[in-house]
C-alpha atoms as a PDB file:
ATOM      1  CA  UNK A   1       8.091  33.243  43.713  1.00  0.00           C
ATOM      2  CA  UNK A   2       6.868  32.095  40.424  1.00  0.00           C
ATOM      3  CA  UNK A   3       9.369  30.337  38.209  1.00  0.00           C
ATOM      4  CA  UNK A   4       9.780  30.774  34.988  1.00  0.00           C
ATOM      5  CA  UNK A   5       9.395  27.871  32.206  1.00  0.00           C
ATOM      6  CA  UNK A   6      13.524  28.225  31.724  1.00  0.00           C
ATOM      7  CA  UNK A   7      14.342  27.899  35.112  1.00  0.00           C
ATOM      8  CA  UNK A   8      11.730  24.937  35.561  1.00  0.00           C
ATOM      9  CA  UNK A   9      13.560  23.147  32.255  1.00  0.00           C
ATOM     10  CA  UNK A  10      17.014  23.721  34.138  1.00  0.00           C
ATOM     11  CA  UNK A  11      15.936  22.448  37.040  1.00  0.00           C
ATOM     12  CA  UNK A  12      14.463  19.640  35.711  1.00  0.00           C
ATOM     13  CA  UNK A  13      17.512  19.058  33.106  1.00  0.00           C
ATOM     14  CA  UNK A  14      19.764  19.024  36.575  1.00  0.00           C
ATOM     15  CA  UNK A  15      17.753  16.323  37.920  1.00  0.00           C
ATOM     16  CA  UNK A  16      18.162  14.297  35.330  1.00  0.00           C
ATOM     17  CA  UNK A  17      22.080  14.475  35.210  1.00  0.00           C
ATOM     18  CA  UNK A  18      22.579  14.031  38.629  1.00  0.00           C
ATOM     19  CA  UNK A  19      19.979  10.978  38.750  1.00  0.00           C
ATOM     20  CA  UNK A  20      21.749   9.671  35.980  1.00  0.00           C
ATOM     21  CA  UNK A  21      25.129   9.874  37.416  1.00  0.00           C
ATOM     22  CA  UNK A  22      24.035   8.683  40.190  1.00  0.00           C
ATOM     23  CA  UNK A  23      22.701   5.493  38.982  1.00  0.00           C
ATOM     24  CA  UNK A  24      25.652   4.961  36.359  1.00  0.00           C
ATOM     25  CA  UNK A  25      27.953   5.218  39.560  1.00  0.00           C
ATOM     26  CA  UNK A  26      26.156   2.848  41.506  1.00  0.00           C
ATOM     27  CA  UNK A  27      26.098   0.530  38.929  1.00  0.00           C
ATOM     28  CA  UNK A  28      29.361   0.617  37.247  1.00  0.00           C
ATOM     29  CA  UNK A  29      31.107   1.185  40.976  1.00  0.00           C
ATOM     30  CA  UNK A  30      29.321  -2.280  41.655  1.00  0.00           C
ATOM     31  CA  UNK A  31      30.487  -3.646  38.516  1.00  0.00           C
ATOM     32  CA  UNK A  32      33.843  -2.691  38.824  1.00  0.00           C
ATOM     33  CA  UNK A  33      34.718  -4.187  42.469  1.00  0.00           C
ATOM     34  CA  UNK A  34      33.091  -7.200  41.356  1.00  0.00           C
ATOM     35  CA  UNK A  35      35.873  -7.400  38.896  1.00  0.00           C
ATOM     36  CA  UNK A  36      38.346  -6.364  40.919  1.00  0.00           C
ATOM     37  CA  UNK A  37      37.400  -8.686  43.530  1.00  0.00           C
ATOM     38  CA  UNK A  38      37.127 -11.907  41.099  1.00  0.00           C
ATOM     39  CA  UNK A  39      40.246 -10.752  39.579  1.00  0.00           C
ATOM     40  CA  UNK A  40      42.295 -10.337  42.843  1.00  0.00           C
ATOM     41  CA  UNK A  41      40.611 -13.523  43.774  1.00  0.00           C
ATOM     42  CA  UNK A  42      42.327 -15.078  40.974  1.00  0.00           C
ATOM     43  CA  UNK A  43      45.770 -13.557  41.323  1.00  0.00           C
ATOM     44  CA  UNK A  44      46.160 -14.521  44.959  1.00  0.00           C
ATOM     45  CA  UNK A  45      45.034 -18.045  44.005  1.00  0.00           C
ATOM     46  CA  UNK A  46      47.739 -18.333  41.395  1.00  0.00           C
ATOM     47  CA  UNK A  47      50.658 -17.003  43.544  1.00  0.00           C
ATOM     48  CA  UNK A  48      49.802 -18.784  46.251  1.00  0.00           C
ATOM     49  CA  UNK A  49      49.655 -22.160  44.267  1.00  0.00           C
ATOM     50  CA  UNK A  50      53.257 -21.531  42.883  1.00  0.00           C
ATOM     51  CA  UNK A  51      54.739 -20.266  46.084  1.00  0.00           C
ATOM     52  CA  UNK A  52      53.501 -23.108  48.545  1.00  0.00           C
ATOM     53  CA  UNK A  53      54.640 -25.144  45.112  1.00  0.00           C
ATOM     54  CA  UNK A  54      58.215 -23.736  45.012  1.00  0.00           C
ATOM     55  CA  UNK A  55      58.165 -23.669  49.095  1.00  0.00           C
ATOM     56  CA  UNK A  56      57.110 -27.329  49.263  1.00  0.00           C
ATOM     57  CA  UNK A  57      59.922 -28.111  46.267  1.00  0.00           C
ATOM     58  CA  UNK A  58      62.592 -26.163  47.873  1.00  0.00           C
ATOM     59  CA  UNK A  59      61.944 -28.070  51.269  1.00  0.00           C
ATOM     60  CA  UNK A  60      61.790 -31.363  49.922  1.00  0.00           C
ATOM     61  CA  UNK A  61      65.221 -31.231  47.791  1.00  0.00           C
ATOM     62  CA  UNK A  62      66.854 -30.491  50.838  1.00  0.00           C
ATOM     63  CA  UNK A  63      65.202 -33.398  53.109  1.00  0.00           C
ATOM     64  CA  UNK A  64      66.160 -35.800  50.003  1.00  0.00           C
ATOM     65  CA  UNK A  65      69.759 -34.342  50.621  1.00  0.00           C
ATOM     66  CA  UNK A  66      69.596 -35.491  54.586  1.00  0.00           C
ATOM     67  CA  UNK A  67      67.766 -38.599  53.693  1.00  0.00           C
ATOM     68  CA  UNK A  68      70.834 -39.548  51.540  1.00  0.00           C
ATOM     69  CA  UNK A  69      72.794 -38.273  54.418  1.00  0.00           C
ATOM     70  CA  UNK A  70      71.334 -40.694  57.032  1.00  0.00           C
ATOM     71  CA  UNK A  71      70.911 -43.881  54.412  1.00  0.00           C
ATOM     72  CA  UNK A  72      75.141 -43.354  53.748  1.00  0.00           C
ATOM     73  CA  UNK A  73      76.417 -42.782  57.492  1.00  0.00           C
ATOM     74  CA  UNK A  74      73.785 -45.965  58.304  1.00  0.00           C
ATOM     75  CA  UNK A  75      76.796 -47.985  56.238  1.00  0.00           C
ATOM     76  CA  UNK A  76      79.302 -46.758  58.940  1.00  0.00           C
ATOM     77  CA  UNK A  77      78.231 -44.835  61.347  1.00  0.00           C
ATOM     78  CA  UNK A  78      82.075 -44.578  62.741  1.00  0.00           C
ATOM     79  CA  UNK A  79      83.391 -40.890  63.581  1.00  0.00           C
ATOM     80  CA  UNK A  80      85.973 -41.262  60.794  1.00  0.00           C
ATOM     81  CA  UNK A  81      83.869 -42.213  58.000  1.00  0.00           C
ATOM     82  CA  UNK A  82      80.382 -40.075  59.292  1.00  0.00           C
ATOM     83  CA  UNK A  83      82.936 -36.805  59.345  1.00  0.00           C
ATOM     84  CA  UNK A  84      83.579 -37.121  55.456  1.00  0.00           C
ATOM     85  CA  UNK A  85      80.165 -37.872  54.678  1.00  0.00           C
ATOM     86  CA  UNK A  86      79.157 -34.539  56.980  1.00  0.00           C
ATOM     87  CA  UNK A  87      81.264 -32.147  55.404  1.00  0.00           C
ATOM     88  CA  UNK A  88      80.277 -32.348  51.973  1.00  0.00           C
ATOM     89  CA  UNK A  89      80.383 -28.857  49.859  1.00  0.00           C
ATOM     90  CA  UNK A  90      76.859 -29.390  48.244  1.00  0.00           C
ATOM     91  CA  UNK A  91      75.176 -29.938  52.227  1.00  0.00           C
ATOM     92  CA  UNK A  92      77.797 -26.904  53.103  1.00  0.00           C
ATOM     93  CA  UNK A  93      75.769 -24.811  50.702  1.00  0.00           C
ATOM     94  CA  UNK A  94      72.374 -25.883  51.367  1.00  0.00           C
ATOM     95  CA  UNK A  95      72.527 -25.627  55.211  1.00  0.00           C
ATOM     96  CA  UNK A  96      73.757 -23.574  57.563  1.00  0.00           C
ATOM     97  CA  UNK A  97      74.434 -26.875  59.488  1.00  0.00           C
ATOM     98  CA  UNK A  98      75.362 -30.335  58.859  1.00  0.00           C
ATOM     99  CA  UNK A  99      75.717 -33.089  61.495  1.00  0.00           C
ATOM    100  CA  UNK A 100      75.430 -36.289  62.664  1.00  0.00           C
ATOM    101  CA  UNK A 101      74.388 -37.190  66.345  1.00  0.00           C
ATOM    102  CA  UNK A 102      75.431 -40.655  67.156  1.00  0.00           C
ATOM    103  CA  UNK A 103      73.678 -42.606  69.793  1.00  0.00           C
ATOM    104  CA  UNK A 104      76.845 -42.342  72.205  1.00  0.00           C
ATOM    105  CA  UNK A 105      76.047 -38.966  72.669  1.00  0.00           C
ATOM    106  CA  UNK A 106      79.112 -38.064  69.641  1.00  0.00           C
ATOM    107  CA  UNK A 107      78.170 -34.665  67.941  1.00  0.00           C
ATOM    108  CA  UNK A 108      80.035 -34.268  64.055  1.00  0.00           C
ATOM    109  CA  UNK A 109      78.969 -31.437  62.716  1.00  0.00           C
ATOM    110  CA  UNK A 110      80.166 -29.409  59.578  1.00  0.00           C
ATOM    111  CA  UNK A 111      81.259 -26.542  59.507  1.00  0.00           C
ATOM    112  CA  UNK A 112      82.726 -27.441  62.905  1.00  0.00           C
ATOM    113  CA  UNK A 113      81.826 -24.205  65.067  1.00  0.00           C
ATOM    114  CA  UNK A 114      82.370 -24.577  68.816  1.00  0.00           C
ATOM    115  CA  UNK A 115      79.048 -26.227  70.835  1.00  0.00           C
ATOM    116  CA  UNK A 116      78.641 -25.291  74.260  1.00  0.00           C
ATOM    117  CA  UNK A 117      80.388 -27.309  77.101  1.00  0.00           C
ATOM    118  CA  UNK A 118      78.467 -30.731  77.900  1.00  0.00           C
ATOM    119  CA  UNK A 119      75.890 -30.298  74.861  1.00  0.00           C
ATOM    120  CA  UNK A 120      74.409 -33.969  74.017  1.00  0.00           C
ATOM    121  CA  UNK A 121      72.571 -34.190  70.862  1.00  0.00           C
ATOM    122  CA  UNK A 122      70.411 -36.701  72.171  1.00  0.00           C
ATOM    123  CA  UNK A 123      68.321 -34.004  73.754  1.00  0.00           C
ATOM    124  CA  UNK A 124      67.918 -31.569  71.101  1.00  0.00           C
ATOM    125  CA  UNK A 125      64.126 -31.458  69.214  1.00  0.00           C
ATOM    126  CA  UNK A 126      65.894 -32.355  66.059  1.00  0.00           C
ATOM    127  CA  UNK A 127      67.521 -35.763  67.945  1.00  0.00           C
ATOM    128  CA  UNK A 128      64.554 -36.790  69.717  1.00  0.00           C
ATOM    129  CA  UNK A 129      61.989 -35.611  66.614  1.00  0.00           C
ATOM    130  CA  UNK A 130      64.050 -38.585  64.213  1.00  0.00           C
ATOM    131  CA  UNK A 131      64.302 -40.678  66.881  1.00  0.00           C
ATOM    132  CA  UNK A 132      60.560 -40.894  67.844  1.00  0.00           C
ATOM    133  CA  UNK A 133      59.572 -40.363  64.481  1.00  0.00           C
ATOM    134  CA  UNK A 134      61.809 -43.161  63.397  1.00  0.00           C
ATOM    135  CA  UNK A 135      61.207 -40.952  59.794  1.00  0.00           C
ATOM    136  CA  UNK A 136      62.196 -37.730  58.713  1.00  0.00           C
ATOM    137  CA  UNK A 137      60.619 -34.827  60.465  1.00  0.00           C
ATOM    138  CA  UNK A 138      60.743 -30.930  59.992  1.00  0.00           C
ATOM    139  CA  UNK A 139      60.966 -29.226  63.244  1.00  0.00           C
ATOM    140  CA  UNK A 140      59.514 -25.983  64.532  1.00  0.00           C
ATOM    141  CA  UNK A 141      61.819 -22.915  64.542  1.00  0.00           C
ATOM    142  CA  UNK A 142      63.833 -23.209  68.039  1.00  0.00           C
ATOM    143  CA  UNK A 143      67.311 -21.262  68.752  1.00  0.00           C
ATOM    144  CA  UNK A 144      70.260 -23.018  67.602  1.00  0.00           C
ATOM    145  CA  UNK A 145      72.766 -23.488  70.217  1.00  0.00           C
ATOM    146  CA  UNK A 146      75.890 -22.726  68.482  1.00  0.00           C
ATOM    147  CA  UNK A 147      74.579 -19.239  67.115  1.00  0.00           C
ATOM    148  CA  UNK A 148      71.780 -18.617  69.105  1.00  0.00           C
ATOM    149  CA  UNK A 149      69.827 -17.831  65.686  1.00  0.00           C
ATOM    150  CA  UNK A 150      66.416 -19.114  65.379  1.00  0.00           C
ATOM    151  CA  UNK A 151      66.486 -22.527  63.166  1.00  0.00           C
ATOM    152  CA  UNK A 152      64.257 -24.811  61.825  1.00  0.00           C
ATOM    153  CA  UNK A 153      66.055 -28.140  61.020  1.00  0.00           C
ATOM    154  CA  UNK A 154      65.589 -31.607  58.904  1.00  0.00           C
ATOM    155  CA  UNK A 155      66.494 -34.349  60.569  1.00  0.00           C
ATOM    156  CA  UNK A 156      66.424 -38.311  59.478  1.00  0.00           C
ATOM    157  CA  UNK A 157      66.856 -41.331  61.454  1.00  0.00           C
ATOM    158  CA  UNK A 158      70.352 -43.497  61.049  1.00  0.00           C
ATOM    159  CA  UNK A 159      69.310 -46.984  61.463  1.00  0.00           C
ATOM    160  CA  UNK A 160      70.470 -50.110  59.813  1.00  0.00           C
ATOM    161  CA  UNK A 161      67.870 -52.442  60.125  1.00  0.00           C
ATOM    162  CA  UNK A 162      66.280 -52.583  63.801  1.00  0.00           C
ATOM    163  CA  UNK A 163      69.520 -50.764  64.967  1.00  0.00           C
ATOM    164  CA  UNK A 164      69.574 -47.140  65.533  1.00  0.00           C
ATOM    165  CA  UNK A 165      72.500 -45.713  65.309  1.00  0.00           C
ATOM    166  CA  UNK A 166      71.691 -42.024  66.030  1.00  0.00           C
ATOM    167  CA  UNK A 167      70.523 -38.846  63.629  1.00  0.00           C
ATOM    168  CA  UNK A 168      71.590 -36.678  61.165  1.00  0.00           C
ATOM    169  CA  UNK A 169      70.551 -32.635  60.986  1.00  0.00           C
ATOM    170  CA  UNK A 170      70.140 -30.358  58.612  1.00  0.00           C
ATOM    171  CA  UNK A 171      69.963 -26.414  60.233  1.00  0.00           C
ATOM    172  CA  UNK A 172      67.673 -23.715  57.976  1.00  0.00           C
ATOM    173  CA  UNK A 173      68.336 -20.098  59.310  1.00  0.00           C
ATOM    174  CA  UNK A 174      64.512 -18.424  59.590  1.00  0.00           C
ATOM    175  CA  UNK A 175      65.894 -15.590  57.457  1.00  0.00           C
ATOM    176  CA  UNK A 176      67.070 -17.501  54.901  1.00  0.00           C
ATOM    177  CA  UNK A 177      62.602 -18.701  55.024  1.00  0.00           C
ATOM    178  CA  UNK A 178      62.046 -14.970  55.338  1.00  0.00           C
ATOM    179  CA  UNK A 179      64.037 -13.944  52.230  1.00  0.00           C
ATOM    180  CA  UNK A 180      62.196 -16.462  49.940  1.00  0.00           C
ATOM    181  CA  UNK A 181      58.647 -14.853  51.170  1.00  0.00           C
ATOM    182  CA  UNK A 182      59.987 -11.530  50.425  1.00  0.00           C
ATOM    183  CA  UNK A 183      60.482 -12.744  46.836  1.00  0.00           C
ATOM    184  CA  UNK A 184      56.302 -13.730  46.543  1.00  0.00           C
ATOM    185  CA  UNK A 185      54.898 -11.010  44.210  1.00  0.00           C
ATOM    186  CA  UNK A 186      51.150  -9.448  45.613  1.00  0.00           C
ATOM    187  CA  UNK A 187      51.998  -6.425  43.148  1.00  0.00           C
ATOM    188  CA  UNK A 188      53.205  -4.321  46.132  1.00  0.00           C
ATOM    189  CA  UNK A 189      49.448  -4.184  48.032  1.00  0.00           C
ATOM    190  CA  UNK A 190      50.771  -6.774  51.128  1.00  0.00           C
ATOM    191  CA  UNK A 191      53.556  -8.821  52.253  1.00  0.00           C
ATOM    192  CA  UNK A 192      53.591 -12.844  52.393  1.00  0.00           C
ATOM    193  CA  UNK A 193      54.673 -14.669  56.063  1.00  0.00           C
ATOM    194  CA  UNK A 194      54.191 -18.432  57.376  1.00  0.00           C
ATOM    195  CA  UNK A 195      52.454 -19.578  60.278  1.00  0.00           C
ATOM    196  CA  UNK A 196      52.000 -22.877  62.038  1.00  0.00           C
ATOM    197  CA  UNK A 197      48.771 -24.778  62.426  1.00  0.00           C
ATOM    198  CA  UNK A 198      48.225 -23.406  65.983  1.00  0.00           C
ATOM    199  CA  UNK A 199      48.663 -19.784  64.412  1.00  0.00           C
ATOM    200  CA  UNK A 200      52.333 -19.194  65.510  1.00  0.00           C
ATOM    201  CA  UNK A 201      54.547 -17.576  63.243  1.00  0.00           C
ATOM    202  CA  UNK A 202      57.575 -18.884  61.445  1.00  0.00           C
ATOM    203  CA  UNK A 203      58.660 -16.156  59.469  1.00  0.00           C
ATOM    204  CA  UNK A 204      57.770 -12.810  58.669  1.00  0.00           C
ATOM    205  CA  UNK A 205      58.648  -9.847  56.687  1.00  0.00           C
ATOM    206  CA  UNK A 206      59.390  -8.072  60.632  1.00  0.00           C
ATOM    207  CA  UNK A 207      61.413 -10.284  62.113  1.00  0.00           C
ATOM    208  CA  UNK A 208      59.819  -9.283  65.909  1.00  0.00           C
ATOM    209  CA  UNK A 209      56.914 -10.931  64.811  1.00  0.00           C
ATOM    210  CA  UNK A 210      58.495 -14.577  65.124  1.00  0.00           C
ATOM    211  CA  UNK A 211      57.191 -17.419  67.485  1.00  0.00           C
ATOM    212  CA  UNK A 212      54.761 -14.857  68.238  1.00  0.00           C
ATOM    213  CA  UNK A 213      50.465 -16.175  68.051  1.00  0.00           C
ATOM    214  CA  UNK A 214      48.950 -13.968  65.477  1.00  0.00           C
ATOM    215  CA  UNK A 215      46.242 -12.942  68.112  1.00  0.00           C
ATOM    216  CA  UNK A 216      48.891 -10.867  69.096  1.00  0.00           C
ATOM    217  CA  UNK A 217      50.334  -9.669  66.030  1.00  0.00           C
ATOM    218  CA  UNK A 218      46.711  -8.596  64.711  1.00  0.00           C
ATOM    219  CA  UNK A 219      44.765  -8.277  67.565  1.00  0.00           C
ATOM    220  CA  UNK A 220      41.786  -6.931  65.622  1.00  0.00           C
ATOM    221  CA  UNK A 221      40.237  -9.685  63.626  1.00  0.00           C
ATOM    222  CA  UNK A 222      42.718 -11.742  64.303  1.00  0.00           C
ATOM    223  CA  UNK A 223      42.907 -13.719  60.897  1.00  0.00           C
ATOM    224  CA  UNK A 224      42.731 -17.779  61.111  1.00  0.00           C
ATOM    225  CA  UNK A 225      44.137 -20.291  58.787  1.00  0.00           C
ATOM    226  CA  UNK A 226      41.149 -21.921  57.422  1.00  0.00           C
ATOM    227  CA  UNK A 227      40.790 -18.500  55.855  1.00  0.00           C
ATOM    228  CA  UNK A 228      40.682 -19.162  52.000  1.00  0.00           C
ATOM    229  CA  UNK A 229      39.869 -16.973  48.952  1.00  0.00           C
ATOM    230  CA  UNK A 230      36.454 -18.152  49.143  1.00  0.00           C
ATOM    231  CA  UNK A 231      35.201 -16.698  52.486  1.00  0.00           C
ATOM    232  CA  UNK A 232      37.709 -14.208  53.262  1.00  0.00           C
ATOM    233  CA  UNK A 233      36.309 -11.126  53.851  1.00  0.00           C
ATOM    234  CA  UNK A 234      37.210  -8.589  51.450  1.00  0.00           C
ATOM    235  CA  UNK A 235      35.305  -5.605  52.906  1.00  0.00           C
ATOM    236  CA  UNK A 236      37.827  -5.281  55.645  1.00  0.00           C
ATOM    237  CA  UNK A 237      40.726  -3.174  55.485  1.00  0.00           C
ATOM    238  CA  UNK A 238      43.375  -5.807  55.472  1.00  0.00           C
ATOM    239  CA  UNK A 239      42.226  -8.893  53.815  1.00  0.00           C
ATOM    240  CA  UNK A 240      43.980 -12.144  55.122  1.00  0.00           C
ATOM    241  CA  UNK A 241      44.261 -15.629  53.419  1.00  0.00           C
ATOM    242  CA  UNK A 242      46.325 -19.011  54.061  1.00  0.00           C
ATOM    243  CA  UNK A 243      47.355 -22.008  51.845  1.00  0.00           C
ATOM    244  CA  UNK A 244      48.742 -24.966  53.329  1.00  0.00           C
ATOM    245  CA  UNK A 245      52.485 -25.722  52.242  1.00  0.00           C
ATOM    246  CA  UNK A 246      51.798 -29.448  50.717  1.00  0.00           C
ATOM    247  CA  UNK A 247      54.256 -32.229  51.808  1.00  0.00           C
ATOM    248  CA  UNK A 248      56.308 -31.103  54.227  1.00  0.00           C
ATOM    249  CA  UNK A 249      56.950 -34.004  57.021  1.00  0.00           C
ATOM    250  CA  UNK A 250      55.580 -34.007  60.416  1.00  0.00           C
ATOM    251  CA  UNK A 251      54.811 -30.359  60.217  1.00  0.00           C
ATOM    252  CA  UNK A 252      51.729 -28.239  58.894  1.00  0.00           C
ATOM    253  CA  UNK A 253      52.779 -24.957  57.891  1.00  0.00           C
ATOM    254  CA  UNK A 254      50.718 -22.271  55.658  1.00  0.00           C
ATOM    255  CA  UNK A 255      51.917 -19.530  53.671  1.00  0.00           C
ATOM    256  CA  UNK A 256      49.563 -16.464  54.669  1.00  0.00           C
ATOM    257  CA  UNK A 257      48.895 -12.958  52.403  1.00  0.00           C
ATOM    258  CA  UNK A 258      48.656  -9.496  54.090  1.00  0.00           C
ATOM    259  CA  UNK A 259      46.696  -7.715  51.421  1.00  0.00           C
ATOM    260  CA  UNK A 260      45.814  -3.873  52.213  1.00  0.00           C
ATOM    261  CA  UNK A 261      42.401  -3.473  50.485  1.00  0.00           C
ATOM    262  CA  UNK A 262      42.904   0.773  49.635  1.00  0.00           C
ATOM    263  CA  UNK A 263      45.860  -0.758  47.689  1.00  0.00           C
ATOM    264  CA  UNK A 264      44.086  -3.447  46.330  1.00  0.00           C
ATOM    265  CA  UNK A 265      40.750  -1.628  45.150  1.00  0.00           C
ATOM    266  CA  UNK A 266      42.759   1.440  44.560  1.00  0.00           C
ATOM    267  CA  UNK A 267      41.290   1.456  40.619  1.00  0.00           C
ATOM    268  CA  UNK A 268      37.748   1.510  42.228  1.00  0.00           C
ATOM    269  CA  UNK A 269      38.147   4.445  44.459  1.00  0.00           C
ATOM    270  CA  UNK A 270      39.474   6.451  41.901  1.00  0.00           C
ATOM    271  CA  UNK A 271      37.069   5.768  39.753  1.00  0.00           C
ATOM    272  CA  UNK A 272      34.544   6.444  41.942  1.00  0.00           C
ATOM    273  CA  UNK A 273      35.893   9.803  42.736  1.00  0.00           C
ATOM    274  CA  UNK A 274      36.349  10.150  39.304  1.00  0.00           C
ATOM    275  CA  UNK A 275      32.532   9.911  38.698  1.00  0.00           C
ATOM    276  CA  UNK A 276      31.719  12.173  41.373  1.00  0.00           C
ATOM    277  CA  UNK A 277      33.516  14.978  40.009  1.00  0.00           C
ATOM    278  CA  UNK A 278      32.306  14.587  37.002  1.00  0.00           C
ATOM    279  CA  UNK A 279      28.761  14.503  38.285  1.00  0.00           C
ATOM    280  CA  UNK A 280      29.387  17.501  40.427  1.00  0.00           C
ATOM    281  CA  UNK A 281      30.275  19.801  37.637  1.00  0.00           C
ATOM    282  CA  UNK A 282      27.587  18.682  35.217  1.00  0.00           C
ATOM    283  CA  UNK A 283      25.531  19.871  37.520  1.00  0.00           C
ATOM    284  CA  UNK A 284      27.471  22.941  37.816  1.00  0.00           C
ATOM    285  CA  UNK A 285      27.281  23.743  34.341  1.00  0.00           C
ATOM    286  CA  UNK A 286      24.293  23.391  34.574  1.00  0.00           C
ATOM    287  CA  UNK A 287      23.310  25.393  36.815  1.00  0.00           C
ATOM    288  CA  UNK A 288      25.742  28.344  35.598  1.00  0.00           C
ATOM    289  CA  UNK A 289      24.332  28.212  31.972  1.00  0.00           C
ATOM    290  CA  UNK A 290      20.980  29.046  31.875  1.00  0.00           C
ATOM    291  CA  UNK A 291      21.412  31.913  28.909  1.00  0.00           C
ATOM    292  CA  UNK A 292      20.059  29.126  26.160  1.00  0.00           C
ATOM    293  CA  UNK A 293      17.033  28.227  28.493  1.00  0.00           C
ATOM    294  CA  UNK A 294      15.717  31.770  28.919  1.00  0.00           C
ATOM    295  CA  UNK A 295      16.287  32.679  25.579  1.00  0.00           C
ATOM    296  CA  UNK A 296      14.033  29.890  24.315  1.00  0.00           C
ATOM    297  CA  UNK A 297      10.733  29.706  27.399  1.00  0.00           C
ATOM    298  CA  UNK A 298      11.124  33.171  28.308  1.00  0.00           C
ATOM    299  CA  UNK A 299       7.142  34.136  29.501  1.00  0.00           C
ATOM    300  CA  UNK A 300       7.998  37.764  29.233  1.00  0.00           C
ATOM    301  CA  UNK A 301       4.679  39.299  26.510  1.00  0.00           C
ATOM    302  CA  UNK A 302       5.305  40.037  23.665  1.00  0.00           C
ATOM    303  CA  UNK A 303       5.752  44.179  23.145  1.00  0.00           C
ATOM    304  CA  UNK A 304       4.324  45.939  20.259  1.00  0.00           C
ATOM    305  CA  UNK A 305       6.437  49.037  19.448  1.00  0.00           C
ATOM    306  CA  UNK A 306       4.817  51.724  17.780  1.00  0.00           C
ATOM    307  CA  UNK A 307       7.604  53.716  15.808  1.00  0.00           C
ATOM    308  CA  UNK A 308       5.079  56.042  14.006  1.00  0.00           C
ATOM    309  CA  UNK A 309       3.952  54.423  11.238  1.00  0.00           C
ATOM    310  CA  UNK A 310       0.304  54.521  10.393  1.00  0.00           C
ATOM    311  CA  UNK A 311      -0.831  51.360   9.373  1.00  0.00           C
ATOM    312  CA  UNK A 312      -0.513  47.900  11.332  1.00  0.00           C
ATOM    313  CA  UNK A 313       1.259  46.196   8.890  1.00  0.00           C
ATOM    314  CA  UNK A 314       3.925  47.882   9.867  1.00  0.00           C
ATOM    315  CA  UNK A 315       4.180  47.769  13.667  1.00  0.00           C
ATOM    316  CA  UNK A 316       7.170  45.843  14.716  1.00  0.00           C
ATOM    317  CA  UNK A 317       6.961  42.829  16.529  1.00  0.00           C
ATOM    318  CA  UNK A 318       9.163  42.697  19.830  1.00  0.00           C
ATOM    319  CA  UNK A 319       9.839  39.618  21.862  1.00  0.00           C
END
């Protein structure tokens, strides 16, 4: 079938406008999750600075709170005196816990809850952590055995001199870690959780998760903590990344970022469905316009009408 000069014009002016869509797509599409990928680059850099900031701050008051705590019952580290120094409103409010654990095998602790029968402080983690350590240390969550709730706890050393006297404890419910994560901002595309250095976790947003290995948590590309914002991969669906909680004693902990990437690069895919659909029904139009094109490179011959009159002149031209 031969085609008319209109229809080869449309066809041609179609081409165009869908080549040209096509490449502003491709380009501006690239464009834009470069931007959105330096930009959420930057974002999770700055919110994970200030959190493992106000994490590492909100740690390290309370281990200069048992510090004092150990340097005062050191001065008389007798029941009496180590029982006022233990329940003091200010360590009441900071820790679940307060106590002292005297070498004896003496447990004072504030607020004075019931321990099980027989229990000897020298053989809790906390205990043998300060004594080993002969510093303070930050333990590992492990289930306190007065509640049973999972607990991480600072501890300190009492020791006057060369003579140890025993150690002082300071109990930190994992909620009350989980309730500060819930509080770091990622603009509601992921959640925030901590994780040891052998990729255990501390705390998370689902508390079932706890002491659990991330391999088993995310068994699919199971993430690792040397995973930065530099060579993360932000292709994959959930986009993982870990910065090291600075200056917390004896432990290393990192604060990790659950980032969904649809939520993430949610402005990109709508744009880039917004550019298809606008592509599509150029096209269309188009296609369902062609009136203007005919009208112009119609090939139909020109018609002379006779209408009677005698002399040329005065023929009619028809198109």
């Amino acid at each position: 079938m031969k085609l008319n000069i209109g229809l080869k014009v449309l066809i041609a002016a179609s081409t165009v406008v869908v080549l040209a869509f096509a490449v502003f797509i491709l380009y501006f599409d690239s464009e834009l999750k470069q931007t959105t990928t330096e930009n959420l680059k930057a974002e999770l850099l700055e919110t994970g600075r200030l959190s493992t900031s106000s994490i590492s701050n909100w740690m390290g008051g309370r281990a200069l709170l048992v510090n004092a705590l150990a340097q005062d019952v050191a001065t008389d580290p007798t029941s009496q005196k180590a029982r006022i120094l233990v329940d003091n409103k200010t360590l009441n409010d900071m820790f679940a816990f307060t106590y002292f654990g005297s070498a004896q095998g003496e447990m004072i602790m504030s607020p004075n809850d019931p321990l099980p029968e027989g229990y000897d402080p020298r053989i809790r983690p906390w205990y043998k952590a300060a004594s080993d350590a002969k510093a303070g240390v930050l333990t590992e969550p492990y289930q306190d055995a007065a509640t049973g709730s999972l607990i991480v706890t600072i501890s300190y050393p009492v020791q006057d001199g060369n003579k140890f006297h025993g150690a002082v404890g300071g109990d930190i419910v994992i909620d009350t870690l989980s309730d500060i994560l819930a509080q770091v901002n990622l603009g509601g595309d992921g959640y925030a959780f901590l994780v040891n250095e052998f990729g255990d976790v501390i705390s998370h947003p689902n508390a079932e998760h706890v002491l659990k290995p991330m391999k088993e948590i995310y068994p699919e590309n199971t993430p690792d903590v040397s995973m930065n914002v530099n060579n993360v991969n932000y292709d994959a669906e959930q986009i993982f990344l870990f910065f090291k909680v600075e200056g917390l004693p004896t432990v290393n902990w990192y604060l990790g970022f659950v980032v969904e990437r649809d939520k993430a690069f949610a402005s990109s895919n709508e744009f880039r469905l917004t550019a298809v659909v606008a592509g599509v029904l150029s096209t269309i139009s188009c296609d369902y316009c062609p009136e203007p094109f005919d009208k112009i490179f119609s090939d139909t011959p020109c018609r002379f009408s006779d209408r009677g009159h005698e002399k040329p002149s005065e023929w009619e031209l028809g198109c």
